[in-house]
Protein backbone atom coordinates (compact mmCIF):
# COMPACT_ATOMS: atom_id res chain seq x y z
CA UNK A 1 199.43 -1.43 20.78
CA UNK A 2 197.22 -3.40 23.08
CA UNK A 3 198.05 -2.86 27.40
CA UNK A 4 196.69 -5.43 29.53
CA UNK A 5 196.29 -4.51 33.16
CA UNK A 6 196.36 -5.67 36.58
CA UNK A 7 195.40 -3.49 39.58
CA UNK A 8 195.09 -3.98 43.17
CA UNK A 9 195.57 -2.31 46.48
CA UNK A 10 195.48 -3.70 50.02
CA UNK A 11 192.29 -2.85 51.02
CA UNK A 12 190.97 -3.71 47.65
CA UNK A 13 188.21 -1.53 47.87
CA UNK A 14 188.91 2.87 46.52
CA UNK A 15 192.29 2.65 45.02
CA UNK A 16 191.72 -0.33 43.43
CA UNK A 17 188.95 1.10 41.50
CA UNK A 18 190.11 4.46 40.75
CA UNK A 19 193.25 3.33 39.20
CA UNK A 20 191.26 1.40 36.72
CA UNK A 21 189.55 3.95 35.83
CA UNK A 22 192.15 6.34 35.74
CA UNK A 23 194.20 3.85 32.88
CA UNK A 24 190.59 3.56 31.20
CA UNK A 25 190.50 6.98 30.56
CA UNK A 26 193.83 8.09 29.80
CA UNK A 27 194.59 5.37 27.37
CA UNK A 28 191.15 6.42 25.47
CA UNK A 29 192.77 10.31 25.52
CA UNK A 30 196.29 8.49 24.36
CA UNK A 31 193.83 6.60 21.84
CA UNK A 32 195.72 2.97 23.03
CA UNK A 33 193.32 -0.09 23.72
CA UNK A 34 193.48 -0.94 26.70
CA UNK A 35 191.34 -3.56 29.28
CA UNK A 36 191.79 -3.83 33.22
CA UNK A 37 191.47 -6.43 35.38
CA UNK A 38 190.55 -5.62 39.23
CA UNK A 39 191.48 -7.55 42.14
CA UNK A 40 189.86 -6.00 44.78
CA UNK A 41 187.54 -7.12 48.37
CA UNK A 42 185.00 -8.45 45.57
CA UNK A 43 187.98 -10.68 44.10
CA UNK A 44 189.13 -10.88 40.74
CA UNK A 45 186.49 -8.95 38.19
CA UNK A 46 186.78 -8.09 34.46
CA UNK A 47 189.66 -11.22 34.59
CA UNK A 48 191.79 -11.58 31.89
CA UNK A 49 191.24 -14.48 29.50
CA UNK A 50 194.47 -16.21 28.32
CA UNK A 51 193.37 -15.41 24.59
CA UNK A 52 193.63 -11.62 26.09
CA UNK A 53 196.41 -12.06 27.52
CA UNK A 54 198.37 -13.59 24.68
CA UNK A 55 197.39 -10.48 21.94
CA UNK A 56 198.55 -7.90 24.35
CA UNK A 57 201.70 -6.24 23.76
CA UNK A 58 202.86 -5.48 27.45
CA UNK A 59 200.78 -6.13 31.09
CA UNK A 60 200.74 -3.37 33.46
CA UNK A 61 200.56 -4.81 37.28
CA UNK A 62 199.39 -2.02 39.04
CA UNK A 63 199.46 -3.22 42.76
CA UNK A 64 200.76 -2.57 45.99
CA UNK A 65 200.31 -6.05 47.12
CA UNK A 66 200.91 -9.63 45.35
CA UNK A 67 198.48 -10.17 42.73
CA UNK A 68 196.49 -13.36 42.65
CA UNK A 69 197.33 -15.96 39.67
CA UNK A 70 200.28 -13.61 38.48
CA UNK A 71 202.03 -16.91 36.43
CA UNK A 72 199.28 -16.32 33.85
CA UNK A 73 201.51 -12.88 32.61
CA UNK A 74 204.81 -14.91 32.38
CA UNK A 75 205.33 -15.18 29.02
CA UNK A 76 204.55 -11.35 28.34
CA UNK A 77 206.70 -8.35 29.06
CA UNK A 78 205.74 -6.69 32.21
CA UNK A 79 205.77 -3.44 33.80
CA UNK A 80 204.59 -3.50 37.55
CA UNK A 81 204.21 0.45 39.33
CA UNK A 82 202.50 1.32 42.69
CA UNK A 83 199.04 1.93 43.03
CA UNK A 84 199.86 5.54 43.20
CA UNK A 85 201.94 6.32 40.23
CA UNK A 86 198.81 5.20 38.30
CA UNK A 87 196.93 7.51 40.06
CA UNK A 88 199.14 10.38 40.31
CA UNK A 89 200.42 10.47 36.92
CA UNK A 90 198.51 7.64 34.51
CA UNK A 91 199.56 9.26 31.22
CA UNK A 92 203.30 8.60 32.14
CA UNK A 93 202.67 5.09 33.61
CA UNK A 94 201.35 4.31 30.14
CA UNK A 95 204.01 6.10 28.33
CA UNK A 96 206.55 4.28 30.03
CA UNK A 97 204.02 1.02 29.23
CA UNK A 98 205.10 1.69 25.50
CA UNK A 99 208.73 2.38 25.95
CA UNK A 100 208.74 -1.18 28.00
CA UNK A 101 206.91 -3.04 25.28
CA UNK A 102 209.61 -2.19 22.19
């Protein structure tokens, strides 16, 4: 199972970041591959490539504002959750990532 994902906050400068990481590390403890893209005061970093976009199984938009360039995940299931599920309770938000995606 491969999760692609999207997060972003208003500020684009803590939350941002810390939901990243938060995904990073609980899909290495729920041994799924995962790889995040940020779009944060520093703009879009770590961006998705189509090719990486095309091999994942689901895209997580985790964002509490409108991403930038969000047509490139149209032809890919989608989950979208608030900035602070992800960091309240990342193990479920991927869970439910995995439900979505069958």
């Amino acid at each position: 199972m491969k999760i692609i994902a999207v997060t972003a906050c208003p500020t684009g400068i803590a939350h941002t970041y810390m939901a990243a990481e938060a995904l990073i590390k609980s899909a290495a403890k729920l041994e799924l591959n995962i790889q995040v893209e940020t779009q944060g005061a520093m703009g879009i970093e770590n961006k998705l490539s189509y090719k990486d976009i095309n091999h994942a199984n689901i895209a997580l938009i985790a964002s509490d504002i409108d991403i930038e360039q969000i047509e490139r995940f149209e032809q890919i299931k989608t989950l979208k959750v608030t900035i602070e599920e992800v960091l309240t309770n990342p193990e479920t938000v991927l869970k439910n990532c995995l439900k979505h995606a069958q």
